[in-house]
PDB file of N, CA and C in Angstrom:
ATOM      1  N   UNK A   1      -1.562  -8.477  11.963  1.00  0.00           N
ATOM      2  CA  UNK A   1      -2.638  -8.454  10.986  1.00  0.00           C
ATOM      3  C   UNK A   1      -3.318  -9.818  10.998  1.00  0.00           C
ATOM      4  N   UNK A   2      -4.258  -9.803  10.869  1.00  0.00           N
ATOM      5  CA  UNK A   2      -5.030 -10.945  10.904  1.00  0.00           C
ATOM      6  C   UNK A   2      -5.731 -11.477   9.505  1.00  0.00           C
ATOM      7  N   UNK A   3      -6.211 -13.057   8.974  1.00  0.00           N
ATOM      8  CA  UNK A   3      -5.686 -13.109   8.271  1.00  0.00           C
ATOM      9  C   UNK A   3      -7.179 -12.889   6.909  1.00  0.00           C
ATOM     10  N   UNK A   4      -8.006 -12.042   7.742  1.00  0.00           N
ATOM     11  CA  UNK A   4      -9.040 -11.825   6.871  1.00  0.00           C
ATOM     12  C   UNK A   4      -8.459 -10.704   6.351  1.00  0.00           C
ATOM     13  N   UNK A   5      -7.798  -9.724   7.408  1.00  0.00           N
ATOM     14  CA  UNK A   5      -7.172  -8.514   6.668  1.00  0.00           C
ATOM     15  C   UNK A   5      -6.517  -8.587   5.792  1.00  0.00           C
ATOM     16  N   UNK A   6      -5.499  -9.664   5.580  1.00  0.00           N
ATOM     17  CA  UNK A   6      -4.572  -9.973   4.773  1.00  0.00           C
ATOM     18  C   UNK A   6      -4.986 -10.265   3.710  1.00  0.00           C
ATOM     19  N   UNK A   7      -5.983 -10.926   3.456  1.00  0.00           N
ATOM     20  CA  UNK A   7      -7.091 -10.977   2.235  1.00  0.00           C
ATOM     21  C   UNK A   7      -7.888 -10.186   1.729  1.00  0.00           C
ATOM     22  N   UNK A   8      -7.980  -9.191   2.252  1.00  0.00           N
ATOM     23  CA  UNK A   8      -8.518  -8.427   1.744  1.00  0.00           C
ATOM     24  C   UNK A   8      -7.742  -7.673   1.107  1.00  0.00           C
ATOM     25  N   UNK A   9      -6.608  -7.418   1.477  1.00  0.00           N
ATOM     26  CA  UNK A   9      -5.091  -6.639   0.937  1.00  0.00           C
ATOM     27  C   UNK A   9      -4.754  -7.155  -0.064  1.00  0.00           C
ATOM     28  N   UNK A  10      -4.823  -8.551  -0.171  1.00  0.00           N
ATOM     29  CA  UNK A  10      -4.423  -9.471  -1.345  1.00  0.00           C
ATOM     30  C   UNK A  10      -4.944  -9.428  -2.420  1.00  0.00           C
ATOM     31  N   UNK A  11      -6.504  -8.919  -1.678  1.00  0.00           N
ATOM     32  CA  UNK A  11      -7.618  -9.047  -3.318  1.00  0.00           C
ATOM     33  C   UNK A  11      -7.523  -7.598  -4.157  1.00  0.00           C
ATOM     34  N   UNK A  12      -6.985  -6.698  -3.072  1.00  0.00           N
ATOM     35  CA  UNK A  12      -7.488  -5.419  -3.247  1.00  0.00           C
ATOM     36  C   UNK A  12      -6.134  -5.433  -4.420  1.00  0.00           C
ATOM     37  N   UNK A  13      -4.964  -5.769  -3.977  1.00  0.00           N
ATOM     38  CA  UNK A  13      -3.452  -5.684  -5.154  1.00  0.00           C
ATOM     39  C   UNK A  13      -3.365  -6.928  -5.960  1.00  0.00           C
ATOM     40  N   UNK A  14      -3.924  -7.439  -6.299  1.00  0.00           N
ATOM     41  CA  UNK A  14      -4.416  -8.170  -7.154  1.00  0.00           C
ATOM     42  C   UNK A  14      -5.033  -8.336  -8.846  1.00  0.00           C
ATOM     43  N   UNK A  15      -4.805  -6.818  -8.452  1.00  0.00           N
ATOM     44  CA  UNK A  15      -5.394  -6.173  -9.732  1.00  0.00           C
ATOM     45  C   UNK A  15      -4.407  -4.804 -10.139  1.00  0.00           C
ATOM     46  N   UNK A  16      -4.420  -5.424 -11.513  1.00  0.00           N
ATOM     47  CA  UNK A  16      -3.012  -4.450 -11.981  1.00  0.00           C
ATOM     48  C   UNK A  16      -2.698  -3.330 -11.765  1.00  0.00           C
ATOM     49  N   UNK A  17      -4.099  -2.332 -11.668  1.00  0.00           N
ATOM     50  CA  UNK A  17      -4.022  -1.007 -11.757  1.00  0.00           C
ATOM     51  C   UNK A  17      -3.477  -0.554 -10.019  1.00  0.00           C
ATOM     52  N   UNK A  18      -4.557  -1.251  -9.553  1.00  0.00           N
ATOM     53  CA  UNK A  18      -4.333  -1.220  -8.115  1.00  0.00           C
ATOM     54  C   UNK A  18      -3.175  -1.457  -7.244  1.00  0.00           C
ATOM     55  N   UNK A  19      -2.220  -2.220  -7.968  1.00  0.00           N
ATOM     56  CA  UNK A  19      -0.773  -2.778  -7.271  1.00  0.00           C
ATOM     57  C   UNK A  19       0.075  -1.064  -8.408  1.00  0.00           C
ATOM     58  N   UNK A  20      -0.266  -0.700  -9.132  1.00  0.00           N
ATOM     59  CA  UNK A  20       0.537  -0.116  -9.695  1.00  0.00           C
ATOM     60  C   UNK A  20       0.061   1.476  -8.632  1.00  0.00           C
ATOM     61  N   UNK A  21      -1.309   1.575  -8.966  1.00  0.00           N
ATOM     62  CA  UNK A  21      -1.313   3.136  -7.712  1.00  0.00           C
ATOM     63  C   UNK A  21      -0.867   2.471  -6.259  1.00  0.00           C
ATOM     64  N   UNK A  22      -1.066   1.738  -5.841  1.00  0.00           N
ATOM     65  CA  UNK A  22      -0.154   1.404  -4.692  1.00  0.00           C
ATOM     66  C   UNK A  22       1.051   1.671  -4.543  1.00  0.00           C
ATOM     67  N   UNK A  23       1.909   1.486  -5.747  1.00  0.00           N
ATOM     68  CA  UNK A  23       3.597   1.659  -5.870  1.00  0.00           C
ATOM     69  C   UNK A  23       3.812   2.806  -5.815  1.00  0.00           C
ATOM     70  N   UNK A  24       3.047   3.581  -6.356  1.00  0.00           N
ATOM     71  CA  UNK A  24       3.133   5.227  -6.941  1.00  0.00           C
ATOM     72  C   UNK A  24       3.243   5.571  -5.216  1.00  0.00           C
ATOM     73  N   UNK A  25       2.145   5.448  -4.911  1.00  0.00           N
ATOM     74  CA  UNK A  25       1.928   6.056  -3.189  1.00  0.00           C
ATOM     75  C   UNK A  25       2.908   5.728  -2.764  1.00  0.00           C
ATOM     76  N   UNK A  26       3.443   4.683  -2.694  1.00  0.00           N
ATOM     77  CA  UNK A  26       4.409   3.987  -1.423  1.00  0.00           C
ATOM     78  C   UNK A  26       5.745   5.341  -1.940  1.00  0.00           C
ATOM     79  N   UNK A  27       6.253   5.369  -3.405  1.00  0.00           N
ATOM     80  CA  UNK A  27       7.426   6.413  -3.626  1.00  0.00           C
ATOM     81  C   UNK A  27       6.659   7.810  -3.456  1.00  0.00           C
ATOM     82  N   UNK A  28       5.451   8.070  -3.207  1.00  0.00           N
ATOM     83  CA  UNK A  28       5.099   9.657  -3.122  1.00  0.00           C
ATOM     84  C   UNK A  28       5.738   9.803  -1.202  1.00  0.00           C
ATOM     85  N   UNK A  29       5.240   8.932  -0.727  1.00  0.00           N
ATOM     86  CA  UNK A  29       5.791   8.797   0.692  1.00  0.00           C
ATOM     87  C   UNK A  29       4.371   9.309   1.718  1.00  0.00           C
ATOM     88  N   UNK A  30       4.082  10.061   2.746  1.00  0.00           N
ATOM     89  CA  UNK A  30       3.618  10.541   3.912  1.00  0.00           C
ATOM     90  C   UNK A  30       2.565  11.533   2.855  1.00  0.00           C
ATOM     91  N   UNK A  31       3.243  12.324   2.373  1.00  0.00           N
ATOM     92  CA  UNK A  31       2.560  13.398   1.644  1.00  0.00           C
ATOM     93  C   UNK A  31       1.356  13.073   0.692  1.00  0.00           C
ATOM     94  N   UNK A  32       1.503  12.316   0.226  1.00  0.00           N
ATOM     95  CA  UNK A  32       0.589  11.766  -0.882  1.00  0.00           C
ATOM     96  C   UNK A  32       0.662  12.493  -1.900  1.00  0.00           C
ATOM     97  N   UNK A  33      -0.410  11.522  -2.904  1.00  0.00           N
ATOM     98  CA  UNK A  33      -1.198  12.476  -4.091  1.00  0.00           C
ATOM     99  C   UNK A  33      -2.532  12.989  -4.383  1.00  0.00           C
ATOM    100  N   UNK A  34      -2.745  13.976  -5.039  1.00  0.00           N
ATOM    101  CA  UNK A  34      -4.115  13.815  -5.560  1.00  0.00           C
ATOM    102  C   UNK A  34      -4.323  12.861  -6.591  1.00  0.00           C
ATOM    103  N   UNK A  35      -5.926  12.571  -6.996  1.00  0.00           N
ATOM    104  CA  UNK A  35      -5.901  11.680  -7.284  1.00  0.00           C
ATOM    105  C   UNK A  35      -5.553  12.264  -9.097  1.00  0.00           C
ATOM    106  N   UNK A  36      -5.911  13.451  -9.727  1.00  0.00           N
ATOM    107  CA  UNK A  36      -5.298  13.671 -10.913  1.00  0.00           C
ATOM    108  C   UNK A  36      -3.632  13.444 -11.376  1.00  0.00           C
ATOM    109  N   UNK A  37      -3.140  13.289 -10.101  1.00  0.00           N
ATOM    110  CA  UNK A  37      -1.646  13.086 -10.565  1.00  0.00           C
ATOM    111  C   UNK A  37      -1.249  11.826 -10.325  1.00  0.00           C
ATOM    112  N   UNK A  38      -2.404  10.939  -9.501  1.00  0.00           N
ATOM    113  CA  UNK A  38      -2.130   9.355  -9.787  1.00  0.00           C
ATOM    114  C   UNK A  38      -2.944   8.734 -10.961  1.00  0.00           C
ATOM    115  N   UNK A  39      -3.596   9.282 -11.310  1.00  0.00           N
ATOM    116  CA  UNK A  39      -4.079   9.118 -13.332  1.00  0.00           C
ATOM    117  C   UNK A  39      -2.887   9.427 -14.306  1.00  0.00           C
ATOM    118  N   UNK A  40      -2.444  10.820 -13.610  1.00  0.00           N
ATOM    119  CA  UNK A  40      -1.722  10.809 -14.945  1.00  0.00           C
ATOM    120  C   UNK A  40       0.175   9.940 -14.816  1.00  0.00           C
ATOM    121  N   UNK A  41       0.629   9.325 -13.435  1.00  0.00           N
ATOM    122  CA  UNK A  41       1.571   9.001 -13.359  1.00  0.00           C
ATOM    123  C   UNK A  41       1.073   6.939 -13.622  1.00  0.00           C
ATOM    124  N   UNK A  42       0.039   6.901 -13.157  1.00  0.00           N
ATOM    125  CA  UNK A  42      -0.606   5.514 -13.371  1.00  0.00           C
ATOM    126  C   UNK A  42      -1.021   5.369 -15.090  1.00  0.00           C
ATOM    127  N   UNK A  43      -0.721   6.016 -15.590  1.00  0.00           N
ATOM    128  CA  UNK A  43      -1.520   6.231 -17.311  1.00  0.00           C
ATOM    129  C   UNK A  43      -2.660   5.509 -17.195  1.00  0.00           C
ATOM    130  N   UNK A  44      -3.676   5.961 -16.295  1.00  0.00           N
ATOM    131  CA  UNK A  44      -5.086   5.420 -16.122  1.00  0.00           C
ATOM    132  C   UNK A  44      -6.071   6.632 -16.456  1.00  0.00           C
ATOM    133  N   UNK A  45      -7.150   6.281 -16.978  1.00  0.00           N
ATOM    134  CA  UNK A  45      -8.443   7.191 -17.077  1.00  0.00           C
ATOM    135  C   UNK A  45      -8.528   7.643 -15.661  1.00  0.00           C
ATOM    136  N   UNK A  46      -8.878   9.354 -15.557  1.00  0.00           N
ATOM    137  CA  UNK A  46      -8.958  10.072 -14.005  1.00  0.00           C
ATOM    138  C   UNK A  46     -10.513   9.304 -13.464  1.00  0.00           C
ATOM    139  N   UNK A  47     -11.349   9.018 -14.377  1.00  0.00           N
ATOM    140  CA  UNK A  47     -12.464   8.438 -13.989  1.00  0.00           C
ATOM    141  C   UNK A  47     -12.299   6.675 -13.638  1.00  0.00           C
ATOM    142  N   UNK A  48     -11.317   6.387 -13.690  1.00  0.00           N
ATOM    143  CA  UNK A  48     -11.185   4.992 -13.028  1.00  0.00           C
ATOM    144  C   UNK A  48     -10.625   4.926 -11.335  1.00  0.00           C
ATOM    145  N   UNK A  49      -9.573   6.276 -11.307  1.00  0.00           N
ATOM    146  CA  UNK A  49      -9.076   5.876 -10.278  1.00  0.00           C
ATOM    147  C   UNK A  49      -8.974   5.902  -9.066  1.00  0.00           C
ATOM    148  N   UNK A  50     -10.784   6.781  -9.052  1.00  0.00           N
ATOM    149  CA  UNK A  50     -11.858   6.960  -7.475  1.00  0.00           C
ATOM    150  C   UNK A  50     -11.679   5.275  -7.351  1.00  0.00           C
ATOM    151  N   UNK A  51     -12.533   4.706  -8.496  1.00  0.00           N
ATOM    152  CA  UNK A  51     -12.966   3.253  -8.084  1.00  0.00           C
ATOM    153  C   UNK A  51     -11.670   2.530  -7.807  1.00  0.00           C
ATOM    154  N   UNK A  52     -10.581   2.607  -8.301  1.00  0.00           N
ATOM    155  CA  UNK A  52      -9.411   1.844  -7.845  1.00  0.00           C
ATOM    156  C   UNK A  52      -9.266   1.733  -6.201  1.00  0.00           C
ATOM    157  N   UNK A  53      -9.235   4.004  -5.943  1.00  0.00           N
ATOM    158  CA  UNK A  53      -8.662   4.218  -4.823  1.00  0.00           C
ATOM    159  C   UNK A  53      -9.504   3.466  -3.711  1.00  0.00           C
ATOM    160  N   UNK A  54     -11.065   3.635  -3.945  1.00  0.00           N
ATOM    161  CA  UNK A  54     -12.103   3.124  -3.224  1.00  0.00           C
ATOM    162  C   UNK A  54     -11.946   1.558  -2.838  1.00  0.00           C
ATOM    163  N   UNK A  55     -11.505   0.782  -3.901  1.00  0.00           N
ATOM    164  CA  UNK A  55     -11.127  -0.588  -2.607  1.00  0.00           C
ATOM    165  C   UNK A  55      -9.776  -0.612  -2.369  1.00  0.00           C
ATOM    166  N   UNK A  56      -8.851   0.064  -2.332  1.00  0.00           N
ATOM    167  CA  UNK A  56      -7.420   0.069  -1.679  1.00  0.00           C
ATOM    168  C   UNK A  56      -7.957   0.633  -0.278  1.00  0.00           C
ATOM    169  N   UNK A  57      -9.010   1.309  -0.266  1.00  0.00           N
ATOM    170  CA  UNK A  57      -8.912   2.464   0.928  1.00  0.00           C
ATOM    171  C   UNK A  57      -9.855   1.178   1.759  1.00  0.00           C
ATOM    172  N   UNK A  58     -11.043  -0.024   1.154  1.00  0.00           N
ATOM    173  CA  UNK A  58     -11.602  -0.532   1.579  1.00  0.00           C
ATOM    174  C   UNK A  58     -11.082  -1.975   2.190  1.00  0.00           C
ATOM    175  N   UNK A  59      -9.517  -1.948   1.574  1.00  0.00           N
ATOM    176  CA  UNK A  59      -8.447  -3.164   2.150  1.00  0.00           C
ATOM    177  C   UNK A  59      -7.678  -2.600   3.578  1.00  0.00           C
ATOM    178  N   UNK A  60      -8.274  -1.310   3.210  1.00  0.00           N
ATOM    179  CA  UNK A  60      -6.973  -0.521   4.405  1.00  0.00           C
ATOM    180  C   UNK A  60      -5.742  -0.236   4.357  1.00  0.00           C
ATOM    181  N   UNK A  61      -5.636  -0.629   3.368  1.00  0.00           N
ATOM    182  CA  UNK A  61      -4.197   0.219   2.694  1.00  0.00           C
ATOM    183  C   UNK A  61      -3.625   1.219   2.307  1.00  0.00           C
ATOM    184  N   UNK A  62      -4.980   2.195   2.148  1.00  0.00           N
ATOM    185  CA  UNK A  62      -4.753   3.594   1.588  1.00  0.00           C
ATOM    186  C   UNK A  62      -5.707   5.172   2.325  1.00  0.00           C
ATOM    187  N   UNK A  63      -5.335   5.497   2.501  1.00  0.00           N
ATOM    188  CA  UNK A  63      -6.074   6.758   3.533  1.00  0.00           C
ATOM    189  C   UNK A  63      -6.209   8.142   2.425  1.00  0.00           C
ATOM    190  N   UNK A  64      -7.146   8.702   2.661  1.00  0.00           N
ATOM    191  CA  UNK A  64      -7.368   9.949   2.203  1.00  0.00           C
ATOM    192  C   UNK A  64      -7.502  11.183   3.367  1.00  0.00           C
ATOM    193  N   UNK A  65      -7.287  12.397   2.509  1.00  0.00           N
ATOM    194  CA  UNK A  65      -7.422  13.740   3.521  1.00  0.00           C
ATOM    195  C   UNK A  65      -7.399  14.513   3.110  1.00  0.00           C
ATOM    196  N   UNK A  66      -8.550  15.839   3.318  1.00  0.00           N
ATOM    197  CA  UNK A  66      -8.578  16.636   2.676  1.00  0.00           C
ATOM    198  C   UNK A  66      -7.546  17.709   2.719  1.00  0.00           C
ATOM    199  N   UNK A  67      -6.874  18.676   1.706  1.00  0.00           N
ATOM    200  CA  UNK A  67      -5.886  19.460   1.998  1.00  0.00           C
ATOM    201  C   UNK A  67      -6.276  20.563   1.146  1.00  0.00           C
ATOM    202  N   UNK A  68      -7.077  21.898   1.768  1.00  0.00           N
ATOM    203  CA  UNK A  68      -7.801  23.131   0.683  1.00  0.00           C
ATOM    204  C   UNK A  68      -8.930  22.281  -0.368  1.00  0.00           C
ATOM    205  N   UNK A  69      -8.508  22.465  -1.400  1.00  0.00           N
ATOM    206  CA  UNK A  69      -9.966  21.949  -2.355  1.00  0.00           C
ATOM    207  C   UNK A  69      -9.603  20.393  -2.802  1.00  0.00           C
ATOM    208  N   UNK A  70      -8.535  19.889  -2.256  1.00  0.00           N
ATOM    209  CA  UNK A  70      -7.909  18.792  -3.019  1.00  0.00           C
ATOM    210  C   UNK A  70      -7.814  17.787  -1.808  1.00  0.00           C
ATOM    211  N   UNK A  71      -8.609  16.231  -2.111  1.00  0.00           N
ATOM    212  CA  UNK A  71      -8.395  15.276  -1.633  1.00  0.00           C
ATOM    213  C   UNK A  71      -6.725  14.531  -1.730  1.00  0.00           C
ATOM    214  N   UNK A  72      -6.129  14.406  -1.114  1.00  0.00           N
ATOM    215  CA  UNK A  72      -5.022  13.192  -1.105  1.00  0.00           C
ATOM    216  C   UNK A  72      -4.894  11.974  -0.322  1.00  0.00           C
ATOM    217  N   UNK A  73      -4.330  11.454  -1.207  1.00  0.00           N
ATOM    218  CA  UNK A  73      -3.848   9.806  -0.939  1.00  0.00           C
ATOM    219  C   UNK A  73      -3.122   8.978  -0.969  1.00  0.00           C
ATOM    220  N   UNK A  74      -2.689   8.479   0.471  1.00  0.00           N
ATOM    221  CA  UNK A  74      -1.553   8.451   0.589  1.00  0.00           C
ATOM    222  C   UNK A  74      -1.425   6.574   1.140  1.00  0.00           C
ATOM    223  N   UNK A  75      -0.582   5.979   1.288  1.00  0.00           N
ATOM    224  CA  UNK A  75      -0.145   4.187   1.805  1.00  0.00           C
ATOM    225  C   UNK A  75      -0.703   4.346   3.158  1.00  0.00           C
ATOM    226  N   UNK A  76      -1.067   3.703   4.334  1.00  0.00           N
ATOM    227  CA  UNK A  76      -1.115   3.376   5.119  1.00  0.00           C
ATOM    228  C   UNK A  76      -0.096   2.080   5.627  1.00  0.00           C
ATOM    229  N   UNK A  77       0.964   2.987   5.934  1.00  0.00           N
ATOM    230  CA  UNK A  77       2.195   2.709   5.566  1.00  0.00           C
ATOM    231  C   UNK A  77       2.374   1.565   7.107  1.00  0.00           C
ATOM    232  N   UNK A  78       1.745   1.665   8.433  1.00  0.00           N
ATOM    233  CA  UNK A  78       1.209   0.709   9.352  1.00  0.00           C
ATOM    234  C   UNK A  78       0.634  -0.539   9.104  1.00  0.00           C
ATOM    235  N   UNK A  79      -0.227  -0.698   8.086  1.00  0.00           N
ATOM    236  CA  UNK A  79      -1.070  -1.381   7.409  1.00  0.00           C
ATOM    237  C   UNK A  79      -0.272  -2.278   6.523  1.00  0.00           C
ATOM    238  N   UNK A  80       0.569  -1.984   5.675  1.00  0.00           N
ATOM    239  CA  UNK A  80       1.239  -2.307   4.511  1.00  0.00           C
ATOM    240  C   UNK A  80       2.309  -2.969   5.198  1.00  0.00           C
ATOM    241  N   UNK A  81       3.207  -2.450   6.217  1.00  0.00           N
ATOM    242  CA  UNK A  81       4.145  -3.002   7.385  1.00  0.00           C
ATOM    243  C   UNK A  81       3.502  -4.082   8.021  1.00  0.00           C
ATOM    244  N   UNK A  82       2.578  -4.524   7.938  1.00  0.00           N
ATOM    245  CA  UNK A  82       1.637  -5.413   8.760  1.00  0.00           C
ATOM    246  C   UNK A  82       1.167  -6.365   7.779  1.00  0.00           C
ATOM    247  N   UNK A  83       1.284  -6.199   6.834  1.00  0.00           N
ATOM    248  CA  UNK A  83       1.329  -7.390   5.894  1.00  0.00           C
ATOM    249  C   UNK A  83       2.587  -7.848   5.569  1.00  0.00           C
ATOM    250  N   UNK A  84       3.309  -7.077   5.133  1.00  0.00           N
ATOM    251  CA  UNK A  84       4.953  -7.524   5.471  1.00  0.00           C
ATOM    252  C   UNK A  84       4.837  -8.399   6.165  1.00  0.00           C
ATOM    253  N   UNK A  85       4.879  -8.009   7.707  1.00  0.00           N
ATOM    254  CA  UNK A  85       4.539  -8.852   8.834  1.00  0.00           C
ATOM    255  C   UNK A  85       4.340 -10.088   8.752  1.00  0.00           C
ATOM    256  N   UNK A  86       2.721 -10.237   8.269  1.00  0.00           N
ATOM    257  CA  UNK A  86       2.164 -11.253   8.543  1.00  0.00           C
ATOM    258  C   UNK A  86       2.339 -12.324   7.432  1.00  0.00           C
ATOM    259  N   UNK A  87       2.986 -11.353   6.327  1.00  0.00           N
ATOM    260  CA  UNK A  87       3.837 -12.639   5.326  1.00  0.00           C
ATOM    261  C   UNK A  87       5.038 -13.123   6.075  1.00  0.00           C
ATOM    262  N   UNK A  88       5.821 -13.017   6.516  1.00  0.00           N
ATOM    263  CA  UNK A  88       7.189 -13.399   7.020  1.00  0.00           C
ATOM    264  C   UNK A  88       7.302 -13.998   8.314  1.00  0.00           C
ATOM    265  N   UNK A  89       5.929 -13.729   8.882  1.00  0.00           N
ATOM    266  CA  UNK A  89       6.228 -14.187  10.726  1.00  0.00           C
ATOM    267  C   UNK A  89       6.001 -15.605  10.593  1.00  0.00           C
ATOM    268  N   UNK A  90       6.073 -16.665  10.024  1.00  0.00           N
ATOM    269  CA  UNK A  90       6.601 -18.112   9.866  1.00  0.00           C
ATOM    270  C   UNK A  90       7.777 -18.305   9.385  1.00  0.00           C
ATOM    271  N   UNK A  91       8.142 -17.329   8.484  1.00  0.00           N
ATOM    272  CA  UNK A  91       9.467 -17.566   8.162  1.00  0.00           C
ATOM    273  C   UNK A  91       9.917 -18.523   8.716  1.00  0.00           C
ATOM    274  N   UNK A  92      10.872 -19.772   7.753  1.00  0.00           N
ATOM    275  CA  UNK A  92      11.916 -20.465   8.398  1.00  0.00           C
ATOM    276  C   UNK A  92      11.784 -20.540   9.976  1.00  0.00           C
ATOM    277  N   UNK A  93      10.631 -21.227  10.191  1.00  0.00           N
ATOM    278  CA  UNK A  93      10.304 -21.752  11.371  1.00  0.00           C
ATOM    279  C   UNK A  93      10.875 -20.591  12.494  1.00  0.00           C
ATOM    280  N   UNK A  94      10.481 -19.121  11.992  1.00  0.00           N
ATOM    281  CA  UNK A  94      10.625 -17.928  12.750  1.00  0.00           C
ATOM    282  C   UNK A  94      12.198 -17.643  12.870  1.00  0.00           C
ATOM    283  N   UNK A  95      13.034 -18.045  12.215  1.00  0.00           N
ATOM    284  CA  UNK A  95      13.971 -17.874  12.148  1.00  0.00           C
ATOM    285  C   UNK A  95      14.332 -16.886  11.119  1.00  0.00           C
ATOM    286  N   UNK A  96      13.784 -15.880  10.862  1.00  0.00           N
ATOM    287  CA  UNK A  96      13.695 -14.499   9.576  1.00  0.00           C
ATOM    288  C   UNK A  96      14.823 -14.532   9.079  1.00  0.00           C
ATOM    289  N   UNK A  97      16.137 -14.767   9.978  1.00  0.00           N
ATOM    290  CA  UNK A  97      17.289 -14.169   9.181  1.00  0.00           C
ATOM    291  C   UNK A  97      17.924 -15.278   7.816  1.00  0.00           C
ATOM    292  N   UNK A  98      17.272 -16.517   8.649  1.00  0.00           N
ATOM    293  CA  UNK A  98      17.511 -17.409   7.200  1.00  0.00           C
ATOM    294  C   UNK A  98      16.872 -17.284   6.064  1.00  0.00           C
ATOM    295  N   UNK A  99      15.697 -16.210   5.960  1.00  0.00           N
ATOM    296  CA  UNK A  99      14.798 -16.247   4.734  1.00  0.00           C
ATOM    297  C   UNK A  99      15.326 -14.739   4.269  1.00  0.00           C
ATOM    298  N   UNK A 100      15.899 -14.027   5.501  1.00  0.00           N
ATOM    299  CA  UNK A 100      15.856 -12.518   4.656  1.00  0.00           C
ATOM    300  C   UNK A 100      16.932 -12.239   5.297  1.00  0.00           C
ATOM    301  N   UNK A 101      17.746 -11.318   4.581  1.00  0.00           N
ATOM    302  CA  UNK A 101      19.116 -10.640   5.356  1.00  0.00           C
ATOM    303  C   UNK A 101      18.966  -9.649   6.274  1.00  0.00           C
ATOM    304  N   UNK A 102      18.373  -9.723   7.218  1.00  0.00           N
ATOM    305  CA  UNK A 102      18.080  -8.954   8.379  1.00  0.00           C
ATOM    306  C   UNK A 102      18.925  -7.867   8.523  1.00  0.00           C
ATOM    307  N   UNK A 103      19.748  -7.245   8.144  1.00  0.00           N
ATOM    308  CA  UNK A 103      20.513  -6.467   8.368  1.00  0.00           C
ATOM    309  C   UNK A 103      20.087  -5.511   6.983  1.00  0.00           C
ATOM    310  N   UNK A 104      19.737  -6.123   6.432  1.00  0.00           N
ATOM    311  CA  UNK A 104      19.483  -4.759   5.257  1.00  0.00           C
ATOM    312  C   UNK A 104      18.133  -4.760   4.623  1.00  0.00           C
ATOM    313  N   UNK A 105      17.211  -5.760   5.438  1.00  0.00           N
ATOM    314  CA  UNK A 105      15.633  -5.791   5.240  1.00  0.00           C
ATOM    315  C   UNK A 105      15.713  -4.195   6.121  1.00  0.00           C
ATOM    316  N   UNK A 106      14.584  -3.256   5.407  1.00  0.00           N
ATOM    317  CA  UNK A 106      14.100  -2.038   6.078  1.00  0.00           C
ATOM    318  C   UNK A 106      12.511  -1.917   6.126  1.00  0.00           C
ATOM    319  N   UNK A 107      11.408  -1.789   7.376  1.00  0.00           N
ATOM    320  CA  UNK A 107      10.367  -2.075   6.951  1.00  0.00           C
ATOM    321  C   UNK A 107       9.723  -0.465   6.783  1.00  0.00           C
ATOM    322  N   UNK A 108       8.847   0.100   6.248  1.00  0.00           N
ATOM    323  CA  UNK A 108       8.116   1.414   5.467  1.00  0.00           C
ATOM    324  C   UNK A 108       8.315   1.550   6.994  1.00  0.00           C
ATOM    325  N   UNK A 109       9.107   3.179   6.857  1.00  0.00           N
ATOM    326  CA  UNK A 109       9.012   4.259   7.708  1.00  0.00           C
ATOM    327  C   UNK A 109      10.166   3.911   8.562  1.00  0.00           C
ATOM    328  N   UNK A 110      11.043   2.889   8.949  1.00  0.00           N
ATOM    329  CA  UNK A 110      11.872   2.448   9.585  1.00  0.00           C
ATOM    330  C   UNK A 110      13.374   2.624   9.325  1.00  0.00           C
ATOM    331  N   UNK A 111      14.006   2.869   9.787  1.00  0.00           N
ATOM    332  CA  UNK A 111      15.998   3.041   9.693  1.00  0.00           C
ATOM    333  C   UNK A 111      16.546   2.038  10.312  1.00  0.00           C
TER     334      UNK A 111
END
């Protein structure tokens, strides 16, 4: 990730609502949500949380798709792994395992 991307990720979760539908997605998993059931699990107005989803999706963090009459939305769980990334790849002068327990760090989507 590069590190305009990373800023843009930063600005986009930066904002309360936005780090909180982020969390929601990351435990909905692959499948996603619509966006009425990330209003009502976010306790946000349904009319706020186009504009939320709209700059998560504009950081690249969040993907939509249509499924019958219902949009969902889901982590861009590549994306989100890639900020991981690009927070940690200095680590301890690249030495990761001194900053994180490598053995039981797991990164989104990984065993």
């Amino acid at each position: 990730m590069e590190e305009r991307q990373a800023l843009a990720a930063f600005g986009a979760l930066s904002q309360e609502t936005r780090l909180r539908i982020l969390r929601l997605l990351v435990v909905a998993g692959p499948e996603g949500l619509a966006s009425g059931v990330i209003a009502d699990q976010a306790e946000v107005p349904a009319s706020n949380v186009s504009f939320h989803i709209k700059e998560l999706e504009r950081a690249g963090l969040v993907a939509s798709r249509r499924e019958s009459r219902s949009i969902l939305y889901s982590v861009d769980f590549e994306a989100l792994n890639g900020l991981v990334r690009f927070l940690m790849e200095d680590c301890c002068a690249g030495q990761i395992g001194l900053c994180v327990d490598v053995d039981r760090a797991v990164m989104c989507g990984n065993t």
